[in-house]
Every structure is written in C-alpha cells, then in structure tokens.
N, C-alpha and C. Protein backbone atom coordinates (compact mmCIF):
# COMPACT_ATOMS: atom_id res chain seq x y z
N UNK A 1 63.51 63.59 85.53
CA UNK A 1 64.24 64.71 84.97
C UNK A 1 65.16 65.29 86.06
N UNK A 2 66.27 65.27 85.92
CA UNK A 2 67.32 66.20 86.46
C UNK A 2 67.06 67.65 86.78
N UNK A 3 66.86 67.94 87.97
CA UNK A 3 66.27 69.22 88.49
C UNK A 3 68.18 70.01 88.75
N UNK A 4 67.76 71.31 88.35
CA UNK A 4 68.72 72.07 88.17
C UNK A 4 69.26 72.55 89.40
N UNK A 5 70.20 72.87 89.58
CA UNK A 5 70.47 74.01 91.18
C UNK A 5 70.71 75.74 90.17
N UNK A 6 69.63 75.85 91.41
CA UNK A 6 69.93 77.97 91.07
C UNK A 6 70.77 77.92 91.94
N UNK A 7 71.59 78.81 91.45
CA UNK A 7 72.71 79.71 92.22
C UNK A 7 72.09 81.23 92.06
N UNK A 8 72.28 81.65 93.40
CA UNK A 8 72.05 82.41 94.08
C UNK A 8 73.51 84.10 93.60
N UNK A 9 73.33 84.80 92.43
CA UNK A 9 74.21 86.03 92.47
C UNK A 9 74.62 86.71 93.56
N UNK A 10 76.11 86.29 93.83
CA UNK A 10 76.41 87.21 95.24
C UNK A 10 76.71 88.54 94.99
N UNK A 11 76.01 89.27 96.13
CA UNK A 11 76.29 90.72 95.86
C UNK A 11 77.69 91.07 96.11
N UNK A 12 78.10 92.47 96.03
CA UNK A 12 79.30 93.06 95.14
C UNK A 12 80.54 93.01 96.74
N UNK A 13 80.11 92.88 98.19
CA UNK A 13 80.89 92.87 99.24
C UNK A 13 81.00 91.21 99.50
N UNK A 14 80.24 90.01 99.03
CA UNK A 14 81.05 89.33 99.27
C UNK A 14 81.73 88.72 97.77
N UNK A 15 81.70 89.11 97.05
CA UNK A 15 82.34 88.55 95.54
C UNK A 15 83.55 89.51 96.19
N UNK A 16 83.97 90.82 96.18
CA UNK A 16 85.11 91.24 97.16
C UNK A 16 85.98 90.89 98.15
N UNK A 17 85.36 90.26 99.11
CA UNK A 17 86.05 89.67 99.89
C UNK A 17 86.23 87.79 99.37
N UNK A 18 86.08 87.57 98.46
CA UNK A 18 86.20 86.35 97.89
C UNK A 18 87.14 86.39 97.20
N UNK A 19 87.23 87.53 96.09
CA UNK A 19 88.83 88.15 95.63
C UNK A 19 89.83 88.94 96.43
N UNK A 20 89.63 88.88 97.50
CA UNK A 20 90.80 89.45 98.49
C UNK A 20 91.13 87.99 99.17
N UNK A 21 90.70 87.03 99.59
CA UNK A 21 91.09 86.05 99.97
C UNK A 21 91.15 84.61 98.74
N UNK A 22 91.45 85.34 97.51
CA UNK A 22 91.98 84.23 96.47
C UNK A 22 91.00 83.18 96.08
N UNK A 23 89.94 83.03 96.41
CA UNK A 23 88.99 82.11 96.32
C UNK A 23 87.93 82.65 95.33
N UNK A 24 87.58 81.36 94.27
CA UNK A 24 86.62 81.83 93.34
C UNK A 24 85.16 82.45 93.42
N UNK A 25 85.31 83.08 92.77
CA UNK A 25 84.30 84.85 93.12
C UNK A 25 82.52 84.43 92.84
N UNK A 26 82.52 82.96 92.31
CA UNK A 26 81.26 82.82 92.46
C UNK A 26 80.73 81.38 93.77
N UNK A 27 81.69 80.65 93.97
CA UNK A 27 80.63 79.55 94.79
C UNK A 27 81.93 80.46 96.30
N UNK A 28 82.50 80.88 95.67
CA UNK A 28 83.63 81.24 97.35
C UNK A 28 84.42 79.76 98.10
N UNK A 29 84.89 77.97 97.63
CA UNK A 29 84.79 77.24 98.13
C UNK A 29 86.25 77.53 97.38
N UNK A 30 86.60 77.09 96.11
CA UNK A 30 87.78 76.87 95.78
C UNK A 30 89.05 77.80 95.34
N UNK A 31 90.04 77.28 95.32
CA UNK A 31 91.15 78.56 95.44
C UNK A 31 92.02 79.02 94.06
N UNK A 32 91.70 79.92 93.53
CA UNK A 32 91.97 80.50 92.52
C UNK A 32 94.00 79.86 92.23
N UNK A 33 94.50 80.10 93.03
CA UNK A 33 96.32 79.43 92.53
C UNK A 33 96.26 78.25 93.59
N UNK A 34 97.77 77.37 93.06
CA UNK A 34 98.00 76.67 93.30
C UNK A 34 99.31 76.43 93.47
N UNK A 35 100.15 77.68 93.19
CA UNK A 35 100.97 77.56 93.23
C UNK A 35 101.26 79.68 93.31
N UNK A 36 102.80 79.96 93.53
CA UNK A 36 102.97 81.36 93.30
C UNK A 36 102.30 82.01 92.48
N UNK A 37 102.35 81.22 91.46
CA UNK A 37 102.31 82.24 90.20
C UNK A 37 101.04 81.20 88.97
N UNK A 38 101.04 80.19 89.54
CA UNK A 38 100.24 79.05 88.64
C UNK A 38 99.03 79.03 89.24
N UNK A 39 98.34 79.58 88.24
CA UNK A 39 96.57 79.62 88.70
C UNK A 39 95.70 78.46 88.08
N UNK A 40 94.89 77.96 88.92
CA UNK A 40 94.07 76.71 88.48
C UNK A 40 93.11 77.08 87.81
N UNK A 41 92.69 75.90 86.22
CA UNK A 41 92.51 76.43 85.19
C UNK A 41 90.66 76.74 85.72
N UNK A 42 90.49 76.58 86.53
CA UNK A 42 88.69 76.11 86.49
C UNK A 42 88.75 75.94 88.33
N UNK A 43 87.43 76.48 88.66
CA UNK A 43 87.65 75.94 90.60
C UNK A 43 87.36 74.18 90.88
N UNK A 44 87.84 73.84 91.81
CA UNK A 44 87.14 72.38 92.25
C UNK A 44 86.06 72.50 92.55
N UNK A 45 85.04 73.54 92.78
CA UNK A 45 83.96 73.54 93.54
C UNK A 45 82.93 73.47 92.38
N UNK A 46 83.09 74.39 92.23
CA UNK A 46 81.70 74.67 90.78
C UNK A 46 81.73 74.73 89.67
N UNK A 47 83.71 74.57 88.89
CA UNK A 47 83.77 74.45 87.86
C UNK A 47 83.79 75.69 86.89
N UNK A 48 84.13 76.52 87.44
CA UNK A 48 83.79 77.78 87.14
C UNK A 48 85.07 77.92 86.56
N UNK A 49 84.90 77.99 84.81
CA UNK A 49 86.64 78.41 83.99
C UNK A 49 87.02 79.98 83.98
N UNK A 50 88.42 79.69 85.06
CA UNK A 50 88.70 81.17 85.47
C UNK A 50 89.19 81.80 84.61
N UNK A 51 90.33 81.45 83.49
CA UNK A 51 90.16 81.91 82.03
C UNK A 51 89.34 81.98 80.93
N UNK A 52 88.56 83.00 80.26
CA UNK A 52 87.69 82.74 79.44
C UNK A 52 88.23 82.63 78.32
N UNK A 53 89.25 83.59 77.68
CA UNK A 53 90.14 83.38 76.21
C UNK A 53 91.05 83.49 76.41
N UNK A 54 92.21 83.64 76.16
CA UNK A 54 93.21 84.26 75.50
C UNK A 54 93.87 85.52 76.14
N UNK A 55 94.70 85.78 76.81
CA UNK A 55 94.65 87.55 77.47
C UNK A 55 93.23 87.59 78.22
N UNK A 56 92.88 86.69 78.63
CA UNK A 56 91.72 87.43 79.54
C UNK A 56 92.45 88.12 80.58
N UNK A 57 93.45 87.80 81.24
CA UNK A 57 94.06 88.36 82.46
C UNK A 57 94.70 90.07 82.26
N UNK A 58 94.63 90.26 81.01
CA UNK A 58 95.60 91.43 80.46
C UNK A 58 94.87 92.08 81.35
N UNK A 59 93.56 92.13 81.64
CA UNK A 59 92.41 93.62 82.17
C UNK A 59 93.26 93.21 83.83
N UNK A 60 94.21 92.30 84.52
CA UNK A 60 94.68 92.85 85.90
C UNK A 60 95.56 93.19 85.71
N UNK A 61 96.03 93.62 85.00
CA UNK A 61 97.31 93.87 84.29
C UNK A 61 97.33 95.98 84.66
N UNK A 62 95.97 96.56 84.42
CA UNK A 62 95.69 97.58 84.45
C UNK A 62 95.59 97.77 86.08
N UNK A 63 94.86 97.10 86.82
CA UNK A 63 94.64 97.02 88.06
C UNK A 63 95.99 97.07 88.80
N UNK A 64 96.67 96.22 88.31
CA UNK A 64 98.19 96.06 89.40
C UNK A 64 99.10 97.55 88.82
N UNK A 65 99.08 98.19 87.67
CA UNK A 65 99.20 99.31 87.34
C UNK A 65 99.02 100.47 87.88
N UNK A 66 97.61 100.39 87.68
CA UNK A 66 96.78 101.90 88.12
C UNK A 66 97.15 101.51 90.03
N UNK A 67 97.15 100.69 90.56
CA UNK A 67 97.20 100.85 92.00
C UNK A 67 98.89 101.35 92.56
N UNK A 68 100.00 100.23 91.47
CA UNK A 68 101.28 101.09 91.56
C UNK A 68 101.38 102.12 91.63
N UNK A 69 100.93 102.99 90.49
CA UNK A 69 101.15 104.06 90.42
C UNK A 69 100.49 104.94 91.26
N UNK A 70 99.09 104.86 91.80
CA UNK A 70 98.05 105.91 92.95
C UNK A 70 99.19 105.36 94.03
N UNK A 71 99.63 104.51 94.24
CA UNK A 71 99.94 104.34 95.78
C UNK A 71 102.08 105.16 95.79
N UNK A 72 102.46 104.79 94.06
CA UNK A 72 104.31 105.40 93.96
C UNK A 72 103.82 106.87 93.98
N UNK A 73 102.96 107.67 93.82
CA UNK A 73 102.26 108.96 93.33
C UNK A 73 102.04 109.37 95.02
N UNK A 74 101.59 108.68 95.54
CA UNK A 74 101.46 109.43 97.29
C UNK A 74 102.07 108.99 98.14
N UNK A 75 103.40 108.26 97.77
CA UNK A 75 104.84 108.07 98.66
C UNK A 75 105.45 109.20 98.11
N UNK A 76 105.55 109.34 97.18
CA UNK A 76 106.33 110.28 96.39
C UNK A 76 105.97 111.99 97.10
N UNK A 77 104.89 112.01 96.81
CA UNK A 77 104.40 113.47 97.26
C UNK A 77 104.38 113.50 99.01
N UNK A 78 104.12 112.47 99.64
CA UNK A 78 104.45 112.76 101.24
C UNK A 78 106.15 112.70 101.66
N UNK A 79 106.39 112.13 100.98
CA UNK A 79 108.25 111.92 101.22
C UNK A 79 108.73 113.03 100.82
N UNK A 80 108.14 113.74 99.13
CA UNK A 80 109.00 115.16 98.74
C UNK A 80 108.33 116.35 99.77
N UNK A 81 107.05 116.68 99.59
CA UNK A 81 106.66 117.96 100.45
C UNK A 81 106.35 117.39 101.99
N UNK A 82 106.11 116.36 102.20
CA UNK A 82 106.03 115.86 103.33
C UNK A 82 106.54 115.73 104.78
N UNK A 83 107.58 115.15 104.34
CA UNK A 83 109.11 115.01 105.11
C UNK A 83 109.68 115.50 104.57
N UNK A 84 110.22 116.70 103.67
CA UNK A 84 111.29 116.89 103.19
C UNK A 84 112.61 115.98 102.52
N UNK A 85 112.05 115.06 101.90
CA UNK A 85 113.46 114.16 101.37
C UNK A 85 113.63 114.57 100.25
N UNK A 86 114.74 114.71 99.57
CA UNK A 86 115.03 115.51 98.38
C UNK A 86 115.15 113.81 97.71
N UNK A 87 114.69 114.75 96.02
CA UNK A 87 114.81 113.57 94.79
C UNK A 87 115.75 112.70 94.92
N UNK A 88 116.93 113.07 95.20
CA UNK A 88 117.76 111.70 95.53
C UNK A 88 117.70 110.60 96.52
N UNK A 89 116.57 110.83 97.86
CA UNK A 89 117.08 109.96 98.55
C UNK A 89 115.49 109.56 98.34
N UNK A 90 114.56 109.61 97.39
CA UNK A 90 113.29 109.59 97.39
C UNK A 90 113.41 108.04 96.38
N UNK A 91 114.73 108.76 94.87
CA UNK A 91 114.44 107.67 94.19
C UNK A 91 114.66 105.95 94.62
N UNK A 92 115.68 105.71 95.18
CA UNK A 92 115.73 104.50 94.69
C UNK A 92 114.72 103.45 95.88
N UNK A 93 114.56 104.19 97.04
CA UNK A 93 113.49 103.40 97.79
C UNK A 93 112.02 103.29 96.69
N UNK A 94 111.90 104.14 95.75
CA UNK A 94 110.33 104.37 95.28
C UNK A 94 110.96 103.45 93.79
N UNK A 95 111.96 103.71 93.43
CA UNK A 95 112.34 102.23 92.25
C UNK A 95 111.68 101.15 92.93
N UNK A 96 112.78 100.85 94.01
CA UNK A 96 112.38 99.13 94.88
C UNK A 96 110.75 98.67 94.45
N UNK A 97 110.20 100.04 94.99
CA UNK A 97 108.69 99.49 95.08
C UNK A 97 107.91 99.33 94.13
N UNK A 98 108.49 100.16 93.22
CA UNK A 98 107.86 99.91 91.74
C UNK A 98 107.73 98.40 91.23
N UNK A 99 109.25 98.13 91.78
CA UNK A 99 109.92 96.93 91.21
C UNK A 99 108.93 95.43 91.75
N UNK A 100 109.08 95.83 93.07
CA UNK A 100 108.43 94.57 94.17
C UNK A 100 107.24 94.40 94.14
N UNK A 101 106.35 95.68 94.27
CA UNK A 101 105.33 95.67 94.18
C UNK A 101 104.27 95.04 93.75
N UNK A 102 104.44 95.17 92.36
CA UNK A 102 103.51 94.45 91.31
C UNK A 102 103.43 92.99 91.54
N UNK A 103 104.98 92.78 91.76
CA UNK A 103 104.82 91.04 91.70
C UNK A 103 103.88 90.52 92.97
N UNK A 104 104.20 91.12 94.27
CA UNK A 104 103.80 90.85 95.11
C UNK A 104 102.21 91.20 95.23
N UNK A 105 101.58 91.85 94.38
CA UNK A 105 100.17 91.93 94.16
C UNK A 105 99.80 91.71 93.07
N UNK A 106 100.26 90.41 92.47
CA UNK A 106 99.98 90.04 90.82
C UNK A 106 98.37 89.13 91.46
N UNK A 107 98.83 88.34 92.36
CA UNK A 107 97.68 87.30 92.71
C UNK A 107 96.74 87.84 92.89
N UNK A 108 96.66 88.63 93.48
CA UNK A 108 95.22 89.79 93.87
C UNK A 108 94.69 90.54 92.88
N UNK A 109 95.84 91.14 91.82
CA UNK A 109 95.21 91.81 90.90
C UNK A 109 94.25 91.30 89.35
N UNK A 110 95.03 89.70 89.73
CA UNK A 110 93.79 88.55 88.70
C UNK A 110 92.68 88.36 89.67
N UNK A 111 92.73 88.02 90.69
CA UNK A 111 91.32 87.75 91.19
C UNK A 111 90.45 89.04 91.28
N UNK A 112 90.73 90.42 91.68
CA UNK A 112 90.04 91.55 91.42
C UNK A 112 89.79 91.54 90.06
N UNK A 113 90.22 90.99 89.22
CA UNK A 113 89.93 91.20 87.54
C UNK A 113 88.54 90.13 87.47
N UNK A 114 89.06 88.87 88.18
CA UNK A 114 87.87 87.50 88.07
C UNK A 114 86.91 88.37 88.38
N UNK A 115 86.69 88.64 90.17
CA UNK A 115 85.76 89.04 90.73
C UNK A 115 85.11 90.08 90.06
N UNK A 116 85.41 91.18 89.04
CA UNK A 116 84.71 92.30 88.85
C UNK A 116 84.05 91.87 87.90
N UNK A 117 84.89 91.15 86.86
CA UNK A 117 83.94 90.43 85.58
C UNK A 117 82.67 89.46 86.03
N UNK A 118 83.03 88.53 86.95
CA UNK A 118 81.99 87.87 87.65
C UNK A 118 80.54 88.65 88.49
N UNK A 119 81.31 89.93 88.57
CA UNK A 119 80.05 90.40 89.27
C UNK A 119 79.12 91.02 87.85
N UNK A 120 80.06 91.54 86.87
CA UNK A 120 79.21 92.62 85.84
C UNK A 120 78.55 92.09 84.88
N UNK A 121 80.08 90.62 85.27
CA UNK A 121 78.47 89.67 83.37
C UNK A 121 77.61 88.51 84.50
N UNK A 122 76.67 88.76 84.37
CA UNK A 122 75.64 87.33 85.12
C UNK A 122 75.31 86.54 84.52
N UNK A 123 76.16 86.32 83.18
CA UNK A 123 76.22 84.50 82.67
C UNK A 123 76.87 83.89 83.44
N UNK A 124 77.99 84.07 84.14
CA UNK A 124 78.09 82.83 85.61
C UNK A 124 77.65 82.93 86.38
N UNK A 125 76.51 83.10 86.62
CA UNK A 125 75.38 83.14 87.79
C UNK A 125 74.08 82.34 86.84
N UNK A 126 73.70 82.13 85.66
CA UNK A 126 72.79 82.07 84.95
C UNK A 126 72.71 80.39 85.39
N UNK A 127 71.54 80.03 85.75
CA UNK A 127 71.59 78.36 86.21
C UNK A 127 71.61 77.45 84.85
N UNK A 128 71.40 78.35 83.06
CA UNK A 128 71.40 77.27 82.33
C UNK A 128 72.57 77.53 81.77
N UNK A 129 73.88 78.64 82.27
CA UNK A 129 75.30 78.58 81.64
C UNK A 129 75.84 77.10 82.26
N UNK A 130 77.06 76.42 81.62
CA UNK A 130 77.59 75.23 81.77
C UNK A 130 78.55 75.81 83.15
C-alpha cells in the first residue's frame, strides 16, 4: 500500500514570507509567475492549483486597493499639512502613483490573496486533499 506524505501546516510568518517572495504558500519550493503578469496554473513542487474558480483572484484585487489607497491617503496628508504643498503641486505626483502603483504590486497582491486563503482553509494542508 502506498503510504501517504503528511504535510506539515505552515504557520502564518512563514506562509508570509512565502507570499512576499512569490513562491507557493504551501510547500515554499515553486514560483507562483512565470512571466510579468502570467501566473503558473498549479506549482512544480506540490501541485498545488493556484486558481481555484473563476475570479478567484478578484479577492487581490481588494488588497492592491485597500493598500493604494492607506498608503495615496498618507502621502497626501504629510505632503498637504506636512510640508506644506498646496493641492496643485500634490495632485499629479499622487495621480502617477495611483497609476503605477497597482501594477507594480499586482504580483504581490495575488500571492497575499494565495497565501491568506492557504493559511484560513486547511484543505491544502489536508494529506487526503488531491
């Protein structure tokens, strides 16, 4: 009989640092993209399908959001009462970043989406899930 491997649930600081360095949030071996913007459908390591349906990704969608905005929200308020820069010379540097931003933390904000789901449901940790 084919003896199973347990996997071992990683706790919540290294599934974190597994989604800060792009690598899948449960074995930590294989690398979530493959390209800019083209994410690999499943890891090489453990097989782990990084899409589950359909819009699964929509939930980093909120993440790359909510962090735009906490981080355009306290440029904004140290630049206006801060330094004194008046609304005009505030806007279009805080456009740019609106603009750049997101894209440039799209990759991070799917793997913080992988990693959080991976930590909260423990059917990919379960040794008889596929």
């Amino acid at each position: 009989m084919k003896e199973q491997q347990v996997r071992e649930r990683p706790d919540f600081t290294t599934i974190l640092n597994r989604s800060l360095r792009l690598r899948c949030p449960r074995c930590g071996g294989g690398k979530l993209f493959r390209g800019c913007f083209r994410m690999n459908a499943e890891c090489p390591s453990c097989r782990l399908h990084y899409e589950r349906a359909p819009g699964y990704f929509l939930g980093s969608m909120y993440i790359n959001y909510g962090l735009t905005t906490l981080l355009m929200t306290v440029a904004y308020l140290s630049l206006v009462f801060g330094a004194r820069w008046s609304n005009r010379d505030v806007v279009w540097p805080l456009l740019a970043f609106v603009v750049v931003f997101p894209v440039v933390i799209f990759r991070h904000a799917r793997s913080l989406w992988l990693g959080m789901d991976c930590y909260f449901d423990r059917t990919d940790f379960d040794p008889d899930s596929p």
